[in-house]
C-alpha atoms as a PDB file:
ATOM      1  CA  UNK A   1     103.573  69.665 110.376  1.00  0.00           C
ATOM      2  CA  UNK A   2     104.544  70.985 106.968  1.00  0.00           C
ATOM      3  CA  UNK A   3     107.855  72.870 106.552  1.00  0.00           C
ATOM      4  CA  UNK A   4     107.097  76.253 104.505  1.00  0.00           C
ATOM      5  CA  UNK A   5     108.843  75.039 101.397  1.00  0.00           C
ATOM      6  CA  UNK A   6     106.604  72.681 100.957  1.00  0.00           C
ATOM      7  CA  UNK A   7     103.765  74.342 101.704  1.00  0.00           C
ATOM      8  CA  UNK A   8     104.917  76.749  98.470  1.00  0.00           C
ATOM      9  CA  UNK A   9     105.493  74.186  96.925  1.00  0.00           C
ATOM     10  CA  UNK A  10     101.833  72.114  97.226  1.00  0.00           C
ATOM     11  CA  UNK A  11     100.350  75.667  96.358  1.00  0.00           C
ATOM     12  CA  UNK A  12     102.168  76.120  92.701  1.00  0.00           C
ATOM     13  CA  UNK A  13     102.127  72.399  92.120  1.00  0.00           C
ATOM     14  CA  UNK A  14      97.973  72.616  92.456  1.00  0.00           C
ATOM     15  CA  UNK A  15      97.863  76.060  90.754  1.00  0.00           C
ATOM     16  CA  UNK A  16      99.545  74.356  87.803  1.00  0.00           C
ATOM     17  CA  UNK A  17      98.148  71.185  87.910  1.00  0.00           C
ATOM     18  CA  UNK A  18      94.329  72.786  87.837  1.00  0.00           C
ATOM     19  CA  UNK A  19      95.679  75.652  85.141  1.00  0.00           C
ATOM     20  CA  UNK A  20      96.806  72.426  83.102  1.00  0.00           C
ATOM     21  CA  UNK A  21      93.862  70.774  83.480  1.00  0.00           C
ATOM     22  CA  UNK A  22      91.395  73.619  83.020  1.00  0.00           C
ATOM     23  CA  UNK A  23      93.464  74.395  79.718  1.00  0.00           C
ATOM     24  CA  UNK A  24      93.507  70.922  77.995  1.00  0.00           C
ATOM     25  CA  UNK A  25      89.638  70.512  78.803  1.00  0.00           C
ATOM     26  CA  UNK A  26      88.882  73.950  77.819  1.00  0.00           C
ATOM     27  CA  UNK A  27      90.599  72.912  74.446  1.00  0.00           C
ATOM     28  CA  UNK A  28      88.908  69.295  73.847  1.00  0.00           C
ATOM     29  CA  UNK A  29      85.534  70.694  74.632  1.00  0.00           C
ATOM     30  CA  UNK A  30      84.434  70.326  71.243  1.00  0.00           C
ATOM     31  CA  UNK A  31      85.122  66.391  71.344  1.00  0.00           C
ATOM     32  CA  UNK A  32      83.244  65.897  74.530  1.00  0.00           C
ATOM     33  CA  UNK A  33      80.533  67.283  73.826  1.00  0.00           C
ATOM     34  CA  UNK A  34      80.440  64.965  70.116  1.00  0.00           C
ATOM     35  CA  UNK A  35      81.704  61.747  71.913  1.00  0.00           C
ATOM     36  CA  UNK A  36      80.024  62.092  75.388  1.00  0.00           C
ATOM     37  CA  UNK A  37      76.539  63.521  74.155  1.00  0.00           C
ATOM     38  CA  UNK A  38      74.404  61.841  76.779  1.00  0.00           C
ATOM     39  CA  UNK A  39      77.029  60.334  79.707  1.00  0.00           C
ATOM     40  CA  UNK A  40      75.441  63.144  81.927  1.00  0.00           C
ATOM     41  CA  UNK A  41      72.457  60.622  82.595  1.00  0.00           C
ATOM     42  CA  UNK A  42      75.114  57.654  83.065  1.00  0.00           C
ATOM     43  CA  UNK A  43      76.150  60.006  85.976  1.00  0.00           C
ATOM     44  CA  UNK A  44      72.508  60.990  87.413  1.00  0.00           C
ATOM     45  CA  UNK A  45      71.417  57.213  87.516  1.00  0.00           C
ATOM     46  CA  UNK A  46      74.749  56.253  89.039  1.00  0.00           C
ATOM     47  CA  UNK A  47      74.209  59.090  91.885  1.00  0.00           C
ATOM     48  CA  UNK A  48      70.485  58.127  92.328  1.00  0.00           C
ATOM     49  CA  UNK A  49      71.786  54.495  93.212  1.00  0.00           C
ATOM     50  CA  UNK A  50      74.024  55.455  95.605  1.00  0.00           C
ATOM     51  CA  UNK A  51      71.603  57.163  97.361  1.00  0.00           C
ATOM     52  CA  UNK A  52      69.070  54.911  96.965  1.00  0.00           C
ATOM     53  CA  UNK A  53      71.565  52.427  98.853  1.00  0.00           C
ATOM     54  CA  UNK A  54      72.532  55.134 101.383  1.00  0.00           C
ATOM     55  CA  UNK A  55      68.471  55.374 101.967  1.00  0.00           C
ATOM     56  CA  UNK A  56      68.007  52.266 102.447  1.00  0.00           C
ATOM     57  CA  UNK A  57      70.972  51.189 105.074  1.00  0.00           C
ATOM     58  CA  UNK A  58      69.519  54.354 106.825  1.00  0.00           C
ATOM     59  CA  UNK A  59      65.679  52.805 107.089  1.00  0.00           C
ATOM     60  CA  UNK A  60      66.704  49.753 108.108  1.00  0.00           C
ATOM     61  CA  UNK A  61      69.631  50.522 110.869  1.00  0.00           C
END
């Protein structure tokens, strides 16, 4: 499907693309955690309604 070039090449294009992003996070960890104090239970709620939604399309199939 893939020829092995390209293969390579999606390998060190997602090792540097995760390295990347792993670095610049790494280094504005002190701002998220002053500006985003708090969006973890944005997350949790929005997770709880999908699966409240999921839960219910299940109970009434």
């Amino acid at each position: 499907m893939f020829s092995t070039g390209q293969l390579i090449f999606a390998i060190c294009f997602a090792i540097a693309f995760i390295t990347a992003l792993v670095y610049t996070y790494r280094k504005d960890l002190k701002l998220h955690r002053q500006y985003y104090k708090g969006s973890i239970w944005i997350l949790i709620a929005f997770i709880s309604f999908i699966g409240l939604i999921a839960a219910i399309k299940f109970i009434f199939k």
